[in-house]
N, C-alpha and C. Protein backbone atom coordinates (compact mmCIF):
# COMPACT_ATOMS: atom_id res chain seq x y z
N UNK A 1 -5.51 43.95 -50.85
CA UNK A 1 -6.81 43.34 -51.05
C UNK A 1 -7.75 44.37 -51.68
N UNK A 2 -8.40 43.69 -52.90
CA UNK A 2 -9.69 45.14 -53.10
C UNK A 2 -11.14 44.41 -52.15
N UNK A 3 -11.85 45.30 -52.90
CA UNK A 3 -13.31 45.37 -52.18
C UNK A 3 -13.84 43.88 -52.73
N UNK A 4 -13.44 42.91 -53.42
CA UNK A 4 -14.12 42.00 -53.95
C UNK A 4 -13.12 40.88 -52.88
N UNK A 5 -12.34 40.86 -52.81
CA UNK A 5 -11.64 39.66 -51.74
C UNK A 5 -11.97 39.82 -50.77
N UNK A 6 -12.03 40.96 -49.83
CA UNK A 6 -13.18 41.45 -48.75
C UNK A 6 -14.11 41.12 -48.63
N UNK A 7 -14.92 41.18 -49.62
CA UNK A 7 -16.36 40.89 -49.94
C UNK A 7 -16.72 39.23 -49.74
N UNK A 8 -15.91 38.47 -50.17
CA UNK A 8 -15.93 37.18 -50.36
C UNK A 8 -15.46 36.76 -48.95
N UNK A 9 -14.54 37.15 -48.54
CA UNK A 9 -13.80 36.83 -47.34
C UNK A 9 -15.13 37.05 -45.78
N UNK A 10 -15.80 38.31 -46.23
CA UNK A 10 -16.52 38.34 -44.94
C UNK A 10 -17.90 37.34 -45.42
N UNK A 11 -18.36 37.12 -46.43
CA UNK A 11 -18.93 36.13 -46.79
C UNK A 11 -19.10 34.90 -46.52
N UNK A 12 -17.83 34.47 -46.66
CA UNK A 12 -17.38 33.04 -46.32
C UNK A 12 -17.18 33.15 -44.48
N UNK A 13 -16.95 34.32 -43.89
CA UNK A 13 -16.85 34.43 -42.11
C UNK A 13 -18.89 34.38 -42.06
N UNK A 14 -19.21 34.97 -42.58
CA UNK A 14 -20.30 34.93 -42.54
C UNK A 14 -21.17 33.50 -42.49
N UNK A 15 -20.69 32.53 -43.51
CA UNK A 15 -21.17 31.32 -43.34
C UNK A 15 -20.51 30.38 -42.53
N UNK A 16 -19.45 30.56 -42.24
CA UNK A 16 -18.86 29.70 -40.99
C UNK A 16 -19.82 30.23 -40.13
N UNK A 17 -19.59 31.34 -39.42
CA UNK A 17 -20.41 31.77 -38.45
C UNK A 17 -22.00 31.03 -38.23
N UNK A 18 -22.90 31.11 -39.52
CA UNK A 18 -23.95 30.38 -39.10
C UNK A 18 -23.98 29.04 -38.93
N UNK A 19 -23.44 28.53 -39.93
CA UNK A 19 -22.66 27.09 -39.46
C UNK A 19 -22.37 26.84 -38.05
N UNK A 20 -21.90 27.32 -37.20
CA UNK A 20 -21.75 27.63 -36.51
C UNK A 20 -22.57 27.42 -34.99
N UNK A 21 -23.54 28.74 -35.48
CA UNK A 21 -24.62 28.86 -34.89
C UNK A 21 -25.45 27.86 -35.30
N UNK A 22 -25.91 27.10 -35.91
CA UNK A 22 -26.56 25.90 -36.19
C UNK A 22 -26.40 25.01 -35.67
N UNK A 23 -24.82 24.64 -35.47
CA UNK A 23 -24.15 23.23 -35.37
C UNK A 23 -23.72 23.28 -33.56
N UNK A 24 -24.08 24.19 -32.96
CA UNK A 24 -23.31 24.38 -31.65
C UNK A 24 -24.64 23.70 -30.63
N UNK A 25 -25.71 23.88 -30.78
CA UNK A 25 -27.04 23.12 -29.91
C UNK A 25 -26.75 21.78 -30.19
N UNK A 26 -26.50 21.43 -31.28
CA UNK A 26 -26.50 19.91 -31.47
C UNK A 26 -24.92 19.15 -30.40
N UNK A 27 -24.09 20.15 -30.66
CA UNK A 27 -22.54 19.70 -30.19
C UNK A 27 -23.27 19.70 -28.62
N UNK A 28 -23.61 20.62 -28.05
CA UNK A 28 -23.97 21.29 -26.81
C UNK A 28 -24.34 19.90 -26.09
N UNK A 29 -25.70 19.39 -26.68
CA UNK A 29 -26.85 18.52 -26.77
C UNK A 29 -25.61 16.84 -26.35
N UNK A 30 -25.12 17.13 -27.42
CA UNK A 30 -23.90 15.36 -27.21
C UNK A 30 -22.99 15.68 -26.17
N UNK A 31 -22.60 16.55 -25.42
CA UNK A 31 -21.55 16.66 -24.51
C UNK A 31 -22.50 16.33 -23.30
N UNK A 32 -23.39 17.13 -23.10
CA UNK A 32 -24.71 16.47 -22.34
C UNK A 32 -24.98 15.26 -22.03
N UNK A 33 -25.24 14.64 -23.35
CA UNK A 33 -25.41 13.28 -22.98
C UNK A 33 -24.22 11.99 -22.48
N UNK A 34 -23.05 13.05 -23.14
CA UNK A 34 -21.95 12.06 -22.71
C UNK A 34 -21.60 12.26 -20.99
N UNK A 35 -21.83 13.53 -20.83
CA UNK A 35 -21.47 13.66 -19.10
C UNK A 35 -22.54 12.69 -18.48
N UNK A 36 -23.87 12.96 -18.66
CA UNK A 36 -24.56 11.85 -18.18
C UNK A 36 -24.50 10.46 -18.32
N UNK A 37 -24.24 9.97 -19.71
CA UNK A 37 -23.76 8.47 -19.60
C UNK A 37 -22.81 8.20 -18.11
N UNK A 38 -21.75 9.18 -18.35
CA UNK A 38 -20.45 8.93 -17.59
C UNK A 38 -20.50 9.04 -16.23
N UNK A 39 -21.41 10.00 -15.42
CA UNK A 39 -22.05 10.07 -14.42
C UNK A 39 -23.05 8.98 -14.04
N UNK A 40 -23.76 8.27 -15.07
CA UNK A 40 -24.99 7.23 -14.29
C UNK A 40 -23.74 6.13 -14.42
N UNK A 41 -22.86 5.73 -15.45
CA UNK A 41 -22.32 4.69 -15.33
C UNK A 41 -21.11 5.04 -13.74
N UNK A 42 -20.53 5.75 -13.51
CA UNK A 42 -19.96 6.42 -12.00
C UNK A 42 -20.94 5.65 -11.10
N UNK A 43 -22.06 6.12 -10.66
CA UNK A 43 -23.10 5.96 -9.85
C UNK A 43 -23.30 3.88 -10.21
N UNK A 44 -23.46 3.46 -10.91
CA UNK A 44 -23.39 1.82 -11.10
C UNK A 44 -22.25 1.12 -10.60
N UNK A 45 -20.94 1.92 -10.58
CA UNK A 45 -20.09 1.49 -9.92
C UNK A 45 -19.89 1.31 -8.90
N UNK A 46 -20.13 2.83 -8.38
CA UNK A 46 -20.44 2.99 -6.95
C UNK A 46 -21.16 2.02 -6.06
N UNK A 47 -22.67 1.73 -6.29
CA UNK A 47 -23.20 0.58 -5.74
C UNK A 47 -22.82 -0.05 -6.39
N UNK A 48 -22.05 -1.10 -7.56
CA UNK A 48 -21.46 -2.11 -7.18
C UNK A 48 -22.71 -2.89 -8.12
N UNK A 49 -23.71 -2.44 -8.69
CA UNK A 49 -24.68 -2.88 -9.12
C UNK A 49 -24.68 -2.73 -10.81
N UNK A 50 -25.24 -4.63 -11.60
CA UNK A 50 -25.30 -4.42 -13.03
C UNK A 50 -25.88 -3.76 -13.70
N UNK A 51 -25.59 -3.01 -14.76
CA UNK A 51 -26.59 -2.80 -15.84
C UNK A 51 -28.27 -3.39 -15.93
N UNK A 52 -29.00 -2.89 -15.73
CA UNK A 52 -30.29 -3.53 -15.37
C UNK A 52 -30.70 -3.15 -16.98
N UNK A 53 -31.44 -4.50 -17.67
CA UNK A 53 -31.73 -4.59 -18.96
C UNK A 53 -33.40 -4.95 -18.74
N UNK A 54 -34.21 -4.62 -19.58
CA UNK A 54 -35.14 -5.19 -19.25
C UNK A 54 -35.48 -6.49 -19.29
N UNK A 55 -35.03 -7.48 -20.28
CA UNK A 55 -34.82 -8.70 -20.43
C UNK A 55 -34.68 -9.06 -18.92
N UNK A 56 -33.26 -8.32 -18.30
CA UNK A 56 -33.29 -9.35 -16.83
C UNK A 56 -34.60 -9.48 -16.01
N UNK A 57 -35.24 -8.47 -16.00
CA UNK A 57 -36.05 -8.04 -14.92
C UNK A 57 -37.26 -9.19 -15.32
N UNK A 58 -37.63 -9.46 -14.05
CA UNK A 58 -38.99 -10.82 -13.86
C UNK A 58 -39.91 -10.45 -14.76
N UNK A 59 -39.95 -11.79 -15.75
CA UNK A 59 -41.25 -11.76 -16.05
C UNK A 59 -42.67 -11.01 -15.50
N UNK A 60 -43.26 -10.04 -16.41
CA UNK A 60 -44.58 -9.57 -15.94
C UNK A 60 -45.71 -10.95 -16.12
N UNK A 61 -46.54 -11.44 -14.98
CA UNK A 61 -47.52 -12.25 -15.25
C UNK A 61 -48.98 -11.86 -16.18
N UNK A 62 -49.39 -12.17 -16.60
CA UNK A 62 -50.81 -11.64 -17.61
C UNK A 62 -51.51 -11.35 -16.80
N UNK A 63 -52.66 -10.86 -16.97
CA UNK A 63 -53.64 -10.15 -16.11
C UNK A 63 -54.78 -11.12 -16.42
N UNK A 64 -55.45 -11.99 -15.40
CA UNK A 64 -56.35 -12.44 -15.31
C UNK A 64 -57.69 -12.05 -15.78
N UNK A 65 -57.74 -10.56 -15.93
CA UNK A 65 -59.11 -10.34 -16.57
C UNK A 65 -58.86 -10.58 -18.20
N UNK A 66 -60.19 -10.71 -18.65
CA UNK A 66 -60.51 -10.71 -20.47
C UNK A 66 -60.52 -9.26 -20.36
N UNK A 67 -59.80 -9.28 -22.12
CA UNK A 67 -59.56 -7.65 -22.52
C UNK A 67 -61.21 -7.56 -23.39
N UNK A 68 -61.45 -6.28 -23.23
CA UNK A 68 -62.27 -5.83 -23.97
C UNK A 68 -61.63 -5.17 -25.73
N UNK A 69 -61.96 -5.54 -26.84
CA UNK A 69 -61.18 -5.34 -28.14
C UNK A 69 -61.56 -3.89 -27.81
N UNK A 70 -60.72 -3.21 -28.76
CA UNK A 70 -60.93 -1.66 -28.99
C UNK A 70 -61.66 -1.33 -29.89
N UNK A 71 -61.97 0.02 -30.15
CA UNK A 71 -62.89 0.17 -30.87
C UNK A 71 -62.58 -0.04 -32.53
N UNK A 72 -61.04 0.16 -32.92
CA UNK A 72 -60.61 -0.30 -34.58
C UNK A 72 -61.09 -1.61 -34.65
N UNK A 73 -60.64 -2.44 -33.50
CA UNK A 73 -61.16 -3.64 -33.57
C UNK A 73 -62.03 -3.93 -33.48
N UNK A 74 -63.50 -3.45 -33.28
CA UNK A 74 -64.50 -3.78 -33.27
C UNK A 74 -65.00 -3.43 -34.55
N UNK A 75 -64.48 -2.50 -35.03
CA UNK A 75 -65.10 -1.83 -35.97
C UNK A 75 -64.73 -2.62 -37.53
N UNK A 76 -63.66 -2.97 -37.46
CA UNK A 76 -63.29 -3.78 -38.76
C UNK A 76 -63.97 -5.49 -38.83
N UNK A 77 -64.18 -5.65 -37.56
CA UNK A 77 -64.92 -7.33 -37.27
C UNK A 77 -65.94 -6.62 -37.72
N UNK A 78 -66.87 -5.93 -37.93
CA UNK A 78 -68.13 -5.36 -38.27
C UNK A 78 -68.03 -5.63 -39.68
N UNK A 79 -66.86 -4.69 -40.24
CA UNK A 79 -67.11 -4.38 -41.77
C UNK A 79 -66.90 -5.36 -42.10
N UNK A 80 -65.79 -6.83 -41.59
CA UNK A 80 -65.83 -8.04 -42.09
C UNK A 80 -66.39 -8.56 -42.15
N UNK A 81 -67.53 -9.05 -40.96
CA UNK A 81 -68.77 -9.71 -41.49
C UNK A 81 -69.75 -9.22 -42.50
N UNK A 82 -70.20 -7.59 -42.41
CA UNK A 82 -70.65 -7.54 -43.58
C UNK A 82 -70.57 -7.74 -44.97
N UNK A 83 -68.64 -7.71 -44.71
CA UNK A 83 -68.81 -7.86 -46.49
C UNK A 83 -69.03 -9.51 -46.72
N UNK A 84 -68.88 -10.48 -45.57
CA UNK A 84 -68.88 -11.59 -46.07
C UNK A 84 -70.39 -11.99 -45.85
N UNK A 85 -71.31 -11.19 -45.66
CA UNK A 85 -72.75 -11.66 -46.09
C UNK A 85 -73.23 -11.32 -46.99
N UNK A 86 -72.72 -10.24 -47.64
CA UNK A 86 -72.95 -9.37 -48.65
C UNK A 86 -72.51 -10.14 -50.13
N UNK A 87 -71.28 -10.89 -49.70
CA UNK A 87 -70.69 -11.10 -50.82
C UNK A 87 -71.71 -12.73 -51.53
């Protein structure tokens, strides 16, 4: 080997390497999430209990009080009426 196949060779170790180092938090990150899937779905078994979706879960009832609009909303009912007196 001369100094130029060397050269290239630790080059190319060189970019695997950061590759590497880049790509290993992300791998890290998905093994993570897969033990936990696999663990909460364990634990659902265990009690014996479904997948809870939000769909299933009871209807929330409305809240009896009147909302007060926010302030974008107040603020554009403003500029709308003005422009339509204006116009």
């Amino acid at each position: 080997m001369n100094g130029n196949q060397i050269q290239a060779l630790v080059g190319m170790l060189a970019t695997f390497a950061l590759l590497a180092f880049i790509a290993l938090p992300s791998f890290l990150g998905l093994l993570h999430e897969k033990r936990i899937d696999r663990e909460l779905r364990e634990a659902q078994e265990r009690h014996g209990g479904e997948p809870r979706h939000p769909e299933q879960q009871k209807a929330q009832k409305s809240s009896s009080r009147s909302t007060v609009p926010s302030t974008a909303t107040w603020y554009a009912e403003g500029r709308r009426s003005k422009k339509l007196v204006s116009s």
